[in-house]
C-alpha atoms as a PDB file:
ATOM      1  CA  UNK A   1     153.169  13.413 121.389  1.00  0.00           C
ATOM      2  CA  UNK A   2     155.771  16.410 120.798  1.00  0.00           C
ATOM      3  CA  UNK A   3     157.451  17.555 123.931  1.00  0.00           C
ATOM      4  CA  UNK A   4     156.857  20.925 124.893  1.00  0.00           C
ATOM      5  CA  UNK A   5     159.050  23.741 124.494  1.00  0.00           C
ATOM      6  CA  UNK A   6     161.326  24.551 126.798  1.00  0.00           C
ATOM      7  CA  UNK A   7     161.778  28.116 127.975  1.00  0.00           C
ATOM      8  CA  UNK A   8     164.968  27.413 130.127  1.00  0.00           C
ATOM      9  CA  UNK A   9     168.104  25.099 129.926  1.00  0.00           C
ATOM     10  CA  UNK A  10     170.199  24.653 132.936  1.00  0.00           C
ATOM     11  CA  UNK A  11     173.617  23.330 132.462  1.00  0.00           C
ATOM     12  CA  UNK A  12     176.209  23.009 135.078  1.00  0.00           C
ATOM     13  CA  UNK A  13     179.022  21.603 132.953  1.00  0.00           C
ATOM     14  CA  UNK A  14     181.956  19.010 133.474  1.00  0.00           C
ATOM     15  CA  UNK A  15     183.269  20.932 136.204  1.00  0.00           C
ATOM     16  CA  UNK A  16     179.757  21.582 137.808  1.00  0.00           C
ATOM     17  CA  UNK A  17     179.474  19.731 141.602  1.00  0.00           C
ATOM     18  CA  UNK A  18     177.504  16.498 142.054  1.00  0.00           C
ATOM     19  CA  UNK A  19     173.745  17.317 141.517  1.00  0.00           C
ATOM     20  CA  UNK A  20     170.773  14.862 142.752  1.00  0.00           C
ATOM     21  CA  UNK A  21     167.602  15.499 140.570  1.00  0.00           C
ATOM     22  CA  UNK A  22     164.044  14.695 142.201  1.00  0.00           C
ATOM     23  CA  UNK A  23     160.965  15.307 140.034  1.00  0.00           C
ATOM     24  CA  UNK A  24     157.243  15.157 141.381  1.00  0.00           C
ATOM     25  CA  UNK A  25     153.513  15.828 139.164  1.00  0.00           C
ATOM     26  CA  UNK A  26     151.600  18.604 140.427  1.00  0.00           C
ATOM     27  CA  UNK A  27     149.789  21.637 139.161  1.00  0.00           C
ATOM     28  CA  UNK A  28     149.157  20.077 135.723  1.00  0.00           C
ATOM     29  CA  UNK A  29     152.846  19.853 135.387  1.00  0.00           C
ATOM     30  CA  UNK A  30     156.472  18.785 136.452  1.00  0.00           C
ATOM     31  CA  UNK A  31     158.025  20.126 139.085  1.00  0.00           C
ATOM     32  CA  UNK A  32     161.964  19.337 139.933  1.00  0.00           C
ATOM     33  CA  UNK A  33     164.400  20.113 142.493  1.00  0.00           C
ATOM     34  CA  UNK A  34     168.270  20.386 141.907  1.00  0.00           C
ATOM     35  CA  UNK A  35     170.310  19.761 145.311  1.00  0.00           C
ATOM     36  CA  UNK A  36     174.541  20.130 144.910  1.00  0.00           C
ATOM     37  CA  UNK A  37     176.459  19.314 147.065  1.00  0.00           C
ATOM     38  CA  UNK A  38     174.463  16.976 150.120  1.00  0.00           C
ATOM     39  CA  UNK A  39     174.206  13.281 150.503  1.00  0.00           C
ATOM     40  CA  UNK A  40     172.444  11.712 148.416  1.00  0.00           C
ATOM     41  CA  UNK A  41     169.895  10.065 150.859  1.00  0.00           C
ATOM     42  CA  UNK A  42     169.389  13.548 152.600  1.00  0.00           C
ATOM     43  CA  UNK A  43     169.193  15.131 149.590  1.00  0.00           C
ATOM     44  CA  UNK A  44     166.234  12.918 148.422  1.00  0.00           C
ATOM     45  CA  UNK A  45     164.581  13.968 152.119  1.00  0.00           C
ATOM     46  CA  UNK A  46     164.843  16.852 151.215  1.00  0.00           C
ATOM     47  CA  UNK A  47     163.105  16.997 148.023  1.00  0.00           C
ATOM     48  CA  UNK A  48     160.082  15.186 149.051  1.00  0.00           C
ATOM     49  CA  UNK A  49     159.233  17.343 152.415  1.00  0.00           C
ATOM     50  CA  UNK A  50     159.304  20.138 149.671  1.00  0.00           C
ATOM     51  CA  UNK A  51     156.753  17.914 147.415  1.00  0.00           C
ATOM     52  CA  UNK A  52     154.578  17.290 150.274  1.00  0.00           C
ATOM     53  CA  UNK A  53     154.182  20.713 150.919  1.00  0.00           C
ATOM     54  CA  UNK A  54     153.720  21.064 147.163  1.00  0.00           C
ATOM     55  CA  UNK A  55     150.663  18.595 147.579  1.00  0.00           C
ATOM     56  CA  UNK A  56     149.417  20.574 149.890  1.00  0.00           C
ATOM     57  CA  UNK A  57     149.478  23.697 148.808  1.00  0.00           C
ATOM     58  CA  UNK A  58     147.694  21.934 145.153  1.00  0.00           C
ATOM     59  CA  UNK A  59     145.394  20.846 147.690  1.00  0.00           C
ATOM     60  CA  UNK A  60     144.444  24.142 148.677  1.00  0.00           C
ATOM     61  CA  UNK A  61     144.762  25.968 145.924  1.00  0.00           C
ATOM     62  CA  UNK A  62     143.507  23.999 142.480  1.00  0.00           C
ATOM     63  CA  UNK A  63     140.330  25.161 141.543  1.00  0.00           C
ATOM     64  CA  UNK A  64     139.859  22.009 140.130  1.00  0.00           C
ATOM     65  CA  UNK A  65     139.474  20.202 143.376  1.00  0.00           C
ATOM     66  CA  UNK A  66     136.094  20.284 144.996  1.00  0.00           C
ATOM     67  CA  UNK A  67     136.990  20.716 148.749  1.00  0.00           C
ATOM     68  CA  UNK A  68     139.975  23.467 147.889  1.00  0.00           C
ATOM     69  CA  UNK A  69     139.980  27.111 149.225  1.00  0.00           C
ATOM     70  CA  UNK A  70     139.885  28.582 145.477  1.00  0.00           C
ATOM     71  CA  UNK A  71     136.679  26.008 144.650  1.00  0.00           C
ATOM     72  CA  UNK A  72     135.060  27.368 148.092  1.00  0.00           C
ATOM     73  CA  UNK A  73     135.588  30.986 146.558  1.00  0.00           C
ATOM     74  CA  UNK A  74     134.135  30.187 143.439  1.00  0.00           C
ATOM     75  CA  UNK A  75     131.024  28.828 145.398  1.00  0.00           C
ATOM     76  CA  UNK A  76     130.065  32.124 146.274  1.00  0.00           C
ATOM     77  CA  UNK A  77     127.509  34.157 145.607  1.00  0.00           C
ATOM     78  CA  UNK A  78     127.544  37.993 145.774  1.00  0.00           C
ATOM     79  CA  UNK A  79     128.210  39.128 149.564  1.00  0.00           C
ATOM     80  CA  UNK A  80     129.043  35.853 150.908  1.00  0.00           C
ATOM     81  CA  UNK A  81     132.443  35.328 152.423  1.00  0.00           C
ATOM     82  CA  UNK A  82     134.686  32.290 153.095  1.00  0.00           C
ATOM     83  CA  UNK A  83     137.423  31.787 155.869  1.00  0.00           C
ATOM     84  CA  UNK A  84     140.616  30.523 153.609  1.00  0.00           C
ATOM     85  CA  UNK A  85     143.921  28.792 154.523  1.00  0.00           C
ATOM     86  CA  UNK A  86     147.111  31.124 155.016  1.00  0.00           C
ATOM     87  CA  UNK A  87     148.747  30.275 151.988  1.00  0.00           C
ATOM     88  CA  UNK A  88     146.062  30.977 149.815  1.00  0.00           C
ATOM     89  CA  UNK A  89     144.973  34.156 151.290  1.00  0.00           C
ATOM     90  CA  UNK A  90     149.036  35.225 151.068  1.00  0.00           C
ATOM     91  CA  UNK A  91     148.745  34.048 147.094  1.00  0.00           C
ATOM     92  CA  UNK A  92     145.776  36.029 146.571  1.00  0.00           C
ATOM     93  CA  UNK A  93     146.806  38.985 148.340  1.00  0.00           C
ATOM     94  CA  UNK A  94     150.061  39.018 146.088  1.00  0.00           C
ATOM     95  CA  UNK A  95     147.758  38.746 143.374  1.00  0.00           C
ATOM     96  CA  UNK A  96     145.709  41.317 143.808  1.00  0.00           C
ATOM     97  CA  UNK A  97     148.381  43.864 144.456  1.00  0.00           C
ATOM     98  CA  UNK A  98     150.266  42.907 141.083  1.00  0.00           C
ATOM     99  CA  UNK A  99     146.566  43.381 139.503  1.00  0.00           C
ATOM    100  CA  UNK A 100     146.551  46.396 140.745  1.00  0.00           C
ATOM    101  CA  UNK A 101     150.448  47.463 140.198  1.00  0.00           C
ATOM    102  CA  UNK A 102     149.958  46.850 136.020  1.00  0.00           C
ATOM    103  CA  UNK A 103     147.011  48.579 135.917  1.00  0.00           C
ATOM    104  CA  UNK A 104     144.844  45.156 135.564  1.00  0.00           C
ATOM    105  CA  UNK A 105     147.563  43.487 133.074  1.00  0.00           C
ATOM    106  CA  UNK A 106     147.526  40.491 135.767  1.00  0.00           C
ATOM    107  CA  UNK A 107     143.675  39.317 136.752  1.00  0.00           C
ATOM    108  CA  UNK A 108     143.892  36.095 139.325  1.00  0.00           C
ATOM    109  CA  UNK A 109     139.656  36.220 138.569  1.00  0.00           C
ATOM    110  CA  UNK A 110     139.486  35.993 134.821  1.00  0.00           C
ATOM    111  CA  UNK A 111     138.695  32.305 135.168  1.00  0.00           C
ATOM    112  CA  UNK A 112     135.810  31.588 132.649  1.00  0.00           C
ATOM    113  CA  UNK A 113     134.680  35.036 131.849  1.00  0.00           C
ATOM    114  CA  UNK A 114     135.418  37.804 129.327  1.00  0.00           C
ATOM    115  CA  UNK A 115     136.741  40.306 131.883  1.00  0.00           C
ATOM    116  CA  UNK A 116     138.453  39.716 134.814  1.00  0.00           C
ATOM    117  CA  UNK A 117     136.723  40.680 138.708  1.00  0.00           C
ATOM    118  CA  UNK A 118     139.267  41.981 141.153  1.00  0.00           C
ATOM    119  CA  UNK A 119     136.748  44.485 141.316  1.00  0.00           C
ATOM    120  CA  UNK A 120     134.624  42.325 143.184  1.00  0.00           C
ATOM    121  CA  UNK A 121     136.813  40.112 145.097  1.00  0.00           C
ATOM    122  CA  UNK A 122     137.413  41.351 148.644  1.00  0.00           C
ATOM    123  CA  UNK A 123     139.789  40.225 150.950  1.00  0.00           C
ATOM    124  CA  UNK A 124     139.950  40.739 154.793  1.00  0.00           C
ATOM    125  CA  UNK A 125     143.374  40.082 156.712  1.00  0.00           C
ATOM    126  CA  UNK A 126     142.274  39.786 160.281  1.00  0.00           C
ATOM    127  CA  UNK A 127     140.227  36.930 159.777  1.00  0.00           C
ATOM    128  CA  UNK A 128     141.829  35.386 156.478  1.00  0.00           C
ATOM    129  CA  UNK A 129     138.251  35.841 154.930  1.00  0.00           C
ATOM    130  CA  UNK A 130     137.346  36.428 151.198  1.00  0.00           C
ATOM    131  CA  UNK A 131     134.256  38.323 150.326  1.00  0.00           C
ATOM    132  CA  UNK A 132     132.193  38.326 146.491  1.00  0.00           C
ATOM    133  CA  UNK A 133     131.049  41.593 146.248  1.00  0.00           C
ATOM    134  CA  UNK A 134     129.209  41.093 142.838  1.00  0.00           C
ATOM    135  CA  UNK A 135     128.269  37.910 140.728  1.00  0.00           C
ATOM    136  CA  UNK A 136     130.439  35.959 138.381  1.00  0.00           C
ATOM    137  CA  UNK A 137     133.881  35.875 140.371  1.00  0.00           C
ATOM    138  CA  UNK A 138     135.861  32.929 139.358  1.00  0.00           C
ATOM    139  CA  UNK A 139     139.549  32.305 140.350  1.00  0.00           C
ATOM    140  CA  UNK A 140     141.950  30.514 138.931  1.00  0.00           C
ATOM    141  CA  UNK A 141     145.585  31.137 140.523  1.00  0.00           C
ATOM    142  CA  UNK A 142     147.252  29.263 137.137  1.00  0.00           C
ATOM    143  CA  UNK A 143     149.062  32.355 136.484  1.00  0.00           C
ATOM    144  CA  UNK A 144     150.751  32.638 140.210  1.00  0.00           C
ATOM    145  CA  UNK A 145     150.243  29.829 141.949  1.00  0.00           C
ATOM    146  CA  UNK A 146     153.250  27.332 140.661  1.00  0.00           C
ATOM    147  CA  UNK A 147     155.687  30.083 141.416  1.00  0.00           C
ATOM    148  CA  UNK A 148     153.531  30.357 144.892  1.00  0.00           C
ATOM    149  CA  UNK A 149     154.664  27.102 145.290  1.00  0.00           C
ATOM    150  CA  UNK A 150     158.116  27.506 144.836  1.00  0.00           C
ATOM    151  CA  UNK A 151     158.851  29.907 146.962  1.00  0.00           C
ATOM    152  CA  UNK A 152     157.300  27.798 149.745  1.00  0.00           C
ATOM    153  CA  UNK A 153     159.188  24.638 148.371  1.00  0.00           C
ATOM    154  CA  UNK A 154     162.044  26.757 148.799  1.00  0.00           C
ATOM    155  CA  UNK A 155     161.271  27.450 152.540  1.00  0.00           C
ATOM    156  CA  UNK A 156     161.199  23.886 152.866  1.00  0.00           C
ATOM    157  CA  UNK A 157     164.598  23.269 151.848  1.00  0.00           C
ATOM    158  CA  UNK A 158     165.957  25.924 154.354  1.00  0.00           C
ATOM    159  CA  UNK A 159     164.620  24.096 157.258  1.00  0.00           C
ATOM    160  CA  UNK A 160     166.382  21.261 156.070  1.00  0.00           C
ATOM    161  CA  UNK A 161     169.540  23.424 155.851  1.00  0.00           C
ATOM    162  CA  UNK A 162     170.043  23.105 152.112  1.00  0.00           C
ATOM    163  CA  UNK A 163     170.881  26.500 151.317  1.00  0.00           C
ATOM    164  CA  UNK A 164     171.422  25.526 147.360  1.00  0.00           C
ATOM    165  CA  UNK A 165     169.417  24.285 145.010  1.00  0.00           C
ATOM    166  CA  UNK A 166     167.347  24.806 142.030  1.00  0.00           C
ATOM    167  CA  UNK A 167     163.671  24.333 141.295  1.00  0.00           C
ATOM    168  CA  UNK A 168     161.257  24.985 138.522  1.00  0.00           C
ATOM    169  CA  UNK A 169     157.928  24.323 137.834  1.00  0.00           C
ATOM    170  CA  UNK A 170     157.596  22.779 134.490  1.00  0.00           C
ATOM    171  CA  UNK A 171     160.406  25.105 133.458  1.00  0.00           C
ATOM    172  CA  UNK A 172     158.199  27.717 133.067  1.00  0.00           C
ATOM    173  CA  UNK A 173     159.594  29.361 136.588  1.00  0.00           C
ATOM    174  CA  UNK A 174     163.161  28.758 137.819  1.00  0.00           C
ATOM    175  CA  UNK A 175     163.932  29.468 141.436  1.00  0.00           C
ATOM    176  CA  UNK A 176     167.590  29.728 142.163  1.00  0.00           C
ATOM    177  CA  UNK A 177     168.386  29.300 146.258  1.00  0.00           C
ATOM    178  CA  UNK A 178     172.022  30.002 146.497  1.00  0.00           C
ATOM    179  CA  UNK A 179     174.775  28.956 144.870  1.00  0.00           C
ATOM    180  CA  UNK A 180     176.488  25.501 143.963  1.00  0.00           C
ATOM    181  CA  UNK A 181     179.868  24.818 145.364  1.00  0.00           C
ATOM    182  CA  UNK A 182     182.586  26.265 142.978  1.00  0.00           C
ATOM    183  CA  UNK A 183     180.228  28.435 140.525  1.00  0.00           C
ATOM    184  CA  UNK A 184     178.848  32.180 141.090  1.00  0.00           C
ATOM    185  CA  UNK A 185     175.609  31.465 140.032  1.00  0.00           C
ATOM    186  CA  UNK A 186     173.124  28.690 138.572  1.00  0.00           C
ATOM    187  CA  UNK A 187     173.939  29.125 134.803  1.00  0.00           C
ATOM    188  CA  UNK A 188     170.430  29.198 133.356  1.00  0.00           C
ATOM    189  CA  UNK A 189     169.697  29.971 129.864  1.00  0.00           C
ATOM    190  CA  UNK A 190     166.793  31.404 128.121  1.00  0.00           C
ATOM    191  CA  UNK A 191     165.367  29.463 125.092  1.00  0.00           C
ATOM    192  CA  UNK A 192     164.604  31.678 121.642  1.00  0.00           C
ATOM    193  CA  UNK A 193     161.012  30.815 121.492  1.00  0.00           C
ATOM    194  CA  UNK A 194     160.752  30.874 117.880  1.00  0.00           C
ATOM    195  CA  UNK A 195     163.661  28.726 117.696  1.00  0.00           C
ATOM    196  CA  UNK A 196     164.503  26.117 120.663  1.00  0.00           C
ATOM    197  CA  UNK A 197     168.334  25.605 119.253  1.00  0.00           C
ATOM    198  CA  UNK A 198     169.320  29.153 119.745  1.00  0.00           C
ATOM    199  CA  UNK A 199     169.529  30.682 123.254  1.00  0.00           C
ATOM    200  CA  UNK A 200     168.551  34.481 124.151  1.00  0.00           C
ATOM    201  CA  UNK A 201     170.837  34.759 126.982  1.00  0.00           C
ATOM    202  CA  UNK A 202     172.631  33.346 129.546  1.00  0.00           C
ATOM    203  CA  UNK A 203     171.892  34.126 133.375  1.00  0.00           C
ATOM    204  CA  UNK A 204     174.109  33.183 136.954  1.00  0.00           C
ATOM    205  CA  UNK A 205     171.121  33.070 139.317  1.00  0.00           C
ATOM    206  CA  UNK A 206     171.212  33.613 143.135  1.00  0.00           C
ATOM    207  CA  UNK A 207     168.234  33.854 144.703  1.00  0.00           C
ATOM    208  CA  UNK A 208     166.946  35.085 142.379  1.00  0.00           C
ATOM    209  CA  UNK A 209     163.684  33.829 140.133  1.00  0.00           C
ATOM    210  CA  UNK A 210     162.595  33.865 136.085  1.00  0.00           C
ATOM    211  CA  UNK A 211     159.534  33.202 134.782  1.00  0.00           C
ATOM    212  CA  UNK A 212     158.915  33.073 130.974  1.00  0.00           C
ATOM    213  CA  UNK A 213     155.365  33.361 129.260  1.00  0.00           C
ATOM    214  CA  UNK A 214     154.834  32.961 125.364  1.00  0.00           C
ATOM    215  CA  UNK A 215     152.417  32.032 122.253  1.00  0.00           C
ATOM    216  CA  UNK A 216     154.808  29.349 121.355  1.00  0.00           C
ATOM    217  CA  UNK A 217     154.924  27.556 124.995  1.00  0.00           C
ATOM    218  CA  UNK A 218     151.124  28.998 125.850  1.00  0.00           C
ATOM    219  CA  UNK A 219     149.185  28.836 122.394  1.00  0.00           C
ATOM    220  CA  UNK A 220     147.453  31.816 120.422  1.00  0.00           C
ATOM    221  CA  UNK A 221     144.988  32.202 123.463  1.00  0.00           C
ATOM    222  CA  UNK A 222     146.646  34.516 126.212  1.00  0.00           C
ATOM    223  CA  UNK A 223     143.442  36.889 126.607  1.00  0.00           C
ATOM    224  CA  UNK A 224     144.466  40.494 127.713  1.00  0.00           C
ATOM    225  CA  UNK A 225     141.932  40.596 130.809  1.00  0.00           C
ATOM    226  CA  UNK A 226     141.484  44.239 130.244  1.00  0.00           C
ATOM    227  CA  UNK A 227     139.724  43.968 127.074  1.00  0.00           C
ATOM    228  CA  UNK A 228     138.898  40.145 126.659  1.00  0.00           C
ATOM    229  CA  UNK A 229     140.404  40.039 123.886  1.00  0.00           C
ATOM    230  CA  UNK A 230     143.444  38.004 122.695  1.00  0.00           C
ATOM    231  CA  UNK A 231     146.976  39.606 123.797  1.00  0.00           C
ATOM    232  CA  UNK A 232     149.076  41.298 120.677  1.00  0.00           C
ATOM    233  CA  UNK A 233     151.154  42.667 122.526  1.00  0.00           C
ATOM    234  CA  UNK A 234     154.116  40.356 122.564  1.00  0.00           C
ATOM    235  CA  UNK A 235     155.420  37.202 121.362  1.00  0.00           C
ATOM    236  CA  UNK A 236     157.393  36.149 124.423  1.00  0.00           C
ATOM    237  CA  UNK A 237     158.550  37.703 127.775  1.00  0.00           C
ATOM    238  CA  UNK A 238     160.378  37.245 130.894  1.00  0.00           C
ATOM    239  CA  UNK A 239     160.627  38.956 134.367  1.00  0.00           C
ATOM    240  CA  UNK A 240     163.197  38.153 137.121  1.00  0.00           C
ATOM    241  CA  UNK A 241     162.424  38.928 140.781  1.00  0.00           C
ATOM    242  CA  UNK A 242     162.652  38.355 143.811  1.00  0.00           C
ATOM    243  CA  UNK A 243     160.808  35.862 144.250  1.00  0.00           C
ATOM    244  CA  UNK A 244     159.091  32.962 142.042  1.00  0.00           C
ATOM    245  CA  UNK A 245     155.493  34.504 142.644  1.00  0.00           C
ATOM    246  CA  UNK A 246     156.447  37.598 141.551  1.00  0.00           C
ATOM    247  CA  UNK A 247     157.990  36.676 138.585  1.00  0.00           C
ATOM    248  CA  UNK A 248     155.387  34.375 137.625  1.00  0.00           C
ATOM    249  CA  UNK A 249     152.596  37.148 137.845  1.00  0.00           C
ATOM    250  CA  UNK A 250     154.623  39.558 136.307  1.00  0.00           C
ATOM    251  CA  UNK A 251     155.697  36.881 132.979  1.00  0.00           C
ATOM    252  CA  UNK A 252     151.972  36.839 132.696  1.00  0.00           C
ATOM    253  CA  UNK A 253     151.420  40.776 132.825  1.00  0.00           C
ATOM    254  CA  UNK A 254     154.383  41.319 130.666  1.00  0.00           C
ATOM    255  CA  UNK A 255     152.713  39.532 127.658  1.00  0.00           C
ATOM    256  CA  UNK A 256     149.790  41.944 127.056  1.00  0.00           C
ATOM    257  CA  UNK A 257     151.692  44.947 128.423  1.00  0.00           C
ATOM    258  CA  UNK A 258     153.545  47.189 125.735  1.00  0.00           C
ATOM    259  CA  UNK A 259     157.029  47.918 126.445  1.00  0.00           C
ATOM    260  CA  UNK A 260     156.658  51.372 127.839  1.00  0.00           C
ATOM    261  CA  UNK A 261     154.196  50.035 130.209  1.00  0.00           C
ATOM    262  CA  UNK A 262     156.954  47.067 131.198  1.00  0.00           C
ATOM    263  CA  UNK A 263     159.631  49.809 132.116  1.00  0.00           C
ATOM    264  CA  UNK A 264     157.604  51.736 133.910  1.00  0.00           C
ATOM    265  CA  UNK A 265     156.895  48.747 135.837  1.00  0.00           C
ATOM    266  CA  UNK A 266     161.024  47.798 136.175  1.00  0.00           C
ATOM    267  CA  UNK A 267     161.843  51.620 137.127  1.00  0.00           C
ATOM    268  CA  UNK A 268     159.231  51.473 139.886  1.00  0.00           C
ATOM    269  CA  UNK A 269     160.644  48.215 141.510  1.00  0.00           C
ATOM    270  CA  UNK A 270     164.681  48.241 140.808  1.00  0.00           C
ATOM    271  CA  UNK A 271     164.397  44.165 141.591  1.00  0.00           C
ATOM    272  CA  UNK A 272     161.974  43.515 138.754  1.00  0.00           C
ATOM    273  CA  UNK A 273     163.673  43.193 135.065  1.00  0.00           C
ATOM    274  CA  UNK A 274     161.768  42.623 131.917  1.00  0.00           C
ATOM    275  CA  UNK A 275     162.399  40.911 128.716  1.00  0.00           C
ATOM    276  CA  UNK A 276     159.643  41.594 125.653  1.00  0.00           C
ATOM    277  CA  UNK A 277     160.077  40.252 121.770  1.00  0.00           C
ATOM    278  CA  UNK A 278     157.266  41.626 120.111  1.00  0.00           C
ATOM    279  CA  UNK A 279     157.733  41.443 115.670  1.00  0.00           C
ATOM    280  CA  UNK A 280     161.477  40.350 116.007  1.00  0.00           C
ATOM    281  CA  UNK A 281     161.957  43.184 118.150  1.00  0.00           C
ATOM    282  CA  UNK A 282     164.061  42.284 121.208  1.00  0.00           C
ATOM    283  CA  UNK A 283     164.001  44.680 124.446  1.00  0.00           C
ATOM    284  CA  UNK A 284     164.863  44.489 127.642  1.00  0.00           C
ATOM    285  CA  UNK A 285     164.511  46.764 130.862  1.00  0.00           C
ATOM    286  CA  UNK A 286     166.245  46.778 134.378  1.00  0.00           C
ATOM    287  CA  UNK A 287     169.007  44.235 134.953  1.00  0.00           C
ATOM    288  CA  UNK A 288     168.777  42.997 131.005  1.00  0.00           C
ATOM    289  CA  UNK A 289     169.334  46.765 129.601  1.00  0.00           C
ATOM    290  CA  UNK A 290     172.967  47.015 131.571  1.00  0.00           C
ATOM    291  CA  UNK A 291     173.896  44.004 129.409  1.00  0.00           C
ATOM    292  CA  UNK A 292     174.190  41.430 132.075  1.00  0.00           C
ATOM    293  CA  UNK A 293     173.370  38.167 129.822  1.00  0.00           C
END
């Protein structure tokens, strides 16, 4: 079977520190962990109190496992409510206010149906509670939930006191945490997607995520979940952020969104940039326009 295409390359060079590599299978994918810079037997302690909580957090969060909080959502019928774990509740809440922040671009309740439902999903803080309002809500975190985890992985590492490393999810999300020792930046580059030999651009990350989203990597079948219908209105994009959640979401949102809508979305929030090539047409917005490839 062909391998994938890749929508980032990380290369640290010659000159680049010592890096230990850990892998793990979650998600439906292949998650990895760069640590510079520690012993190698810490370093590998490291990695796998961040896969645990990984594990968990699939655990919770796959719709596709029977006893998970998403599954127990998706249970429900109209006006019944469900008590959920922290981190999913957090997730969804992100969710739902990046639905709401591109106008609907980004729908966490698409699942199976036509349209999406954050209409009828209703969450309630105090309690960690999630309420159906109507019928037909089904979740499905796909588009948010490996950066989710990330982020979290990330907060794993810092209680360890590993304040650099790298981690991606399948390469479709790249968290940078800090720097390595002797470099400004993790030195990640950005795949063309209609050809994996060139390279787009070249990026020093510090905490700092990018998530890419694209027909080549994702298929024909990226549905737009305002309309149903099948997204035209890119061929690949990109958003850095903050954080890997963010830019997960917003990679998603970015594909059916046309590039006016995408900078209005990078003016309002000066740490979001955007990256859109729709019919050859290559434009960036935020941190990409100042030409800082």
């Amino acid at each position: 079977m062909d391998e994938p295409p890749l929508a980032f390359q990380v290369s640290l060079g010659d000159a680049g520190p010592t890096v230990h590599r850990f892998d793990h299978d979650a998600m439906a994918t292949t998650f990895e962990i760069l640590i510079p810079d520690q012993d190698a037997d810490y370093a590998q302690q490291v990695a796998w109190a961040a896969f645990d909580e990984l594990d968990r957090l699939e655990e919770e969060m796959s719709r596709f496992i029977e006893t998970s909080d998403i599954s127990r959502i998706n249970a429900l019928g109209p006006g019944a409510s469900t008590r959920i774990g922290i981190a999913t509740f957090e997730c969804l809440q992100l969710a739902v206010r990046v639905g709401g922040e591109t106008g609907g671009a980004f729908d966490p309740t698409i699942g199976s149906q036509p349209l999406g439902g954050l209409d009828r999903l209703a969450l309630r803080e105090s309690d960690f509670a999630v309420s159906v309002t109507g019928p037909g809500v089904v979740v499905d975190l796909g588009g948010i939930g490996k950066g989710y985890a990330l982020d979290r992985m990330a907060d794993q590492l810092r209680d360890w006191s590993v304040d650099s490393a790298l981690l991606h999810s399948g390469q479709s999300t790249v968290l940078a945490l800090g720097t390595p020792s002797g470099l400004s930046g993790w030195p990640v580059s950005l795949r063309d997607p209609m050809s994996q030999s060139q390279t787009l651009a070249t990026l020093l990350l510090c905490d700092r995520a990018i998530s890419g989203s694209g027909k080549v990597v994702h298929g024909e079948h990226i549905l737009d979940p305002r309309t149903g219908q099948p997204a035209t209105a890119a061929e690949a994009a990109w958003a850095l952020a903050g954080s890997a959640a963010l830019s997960d979401a917003l990679a998603t949102a970015f594909m059916v969104l046309t590039a006016d809508e995408v900078k209005a979305i990078c003016e309002r929030q000066p740490d979001v940039s955007g990256r859109v090539i729709k019919d050859a047409l290559d434009t960036s917005f935020g941190f990409w326009a100042l030409g800082d490839d």
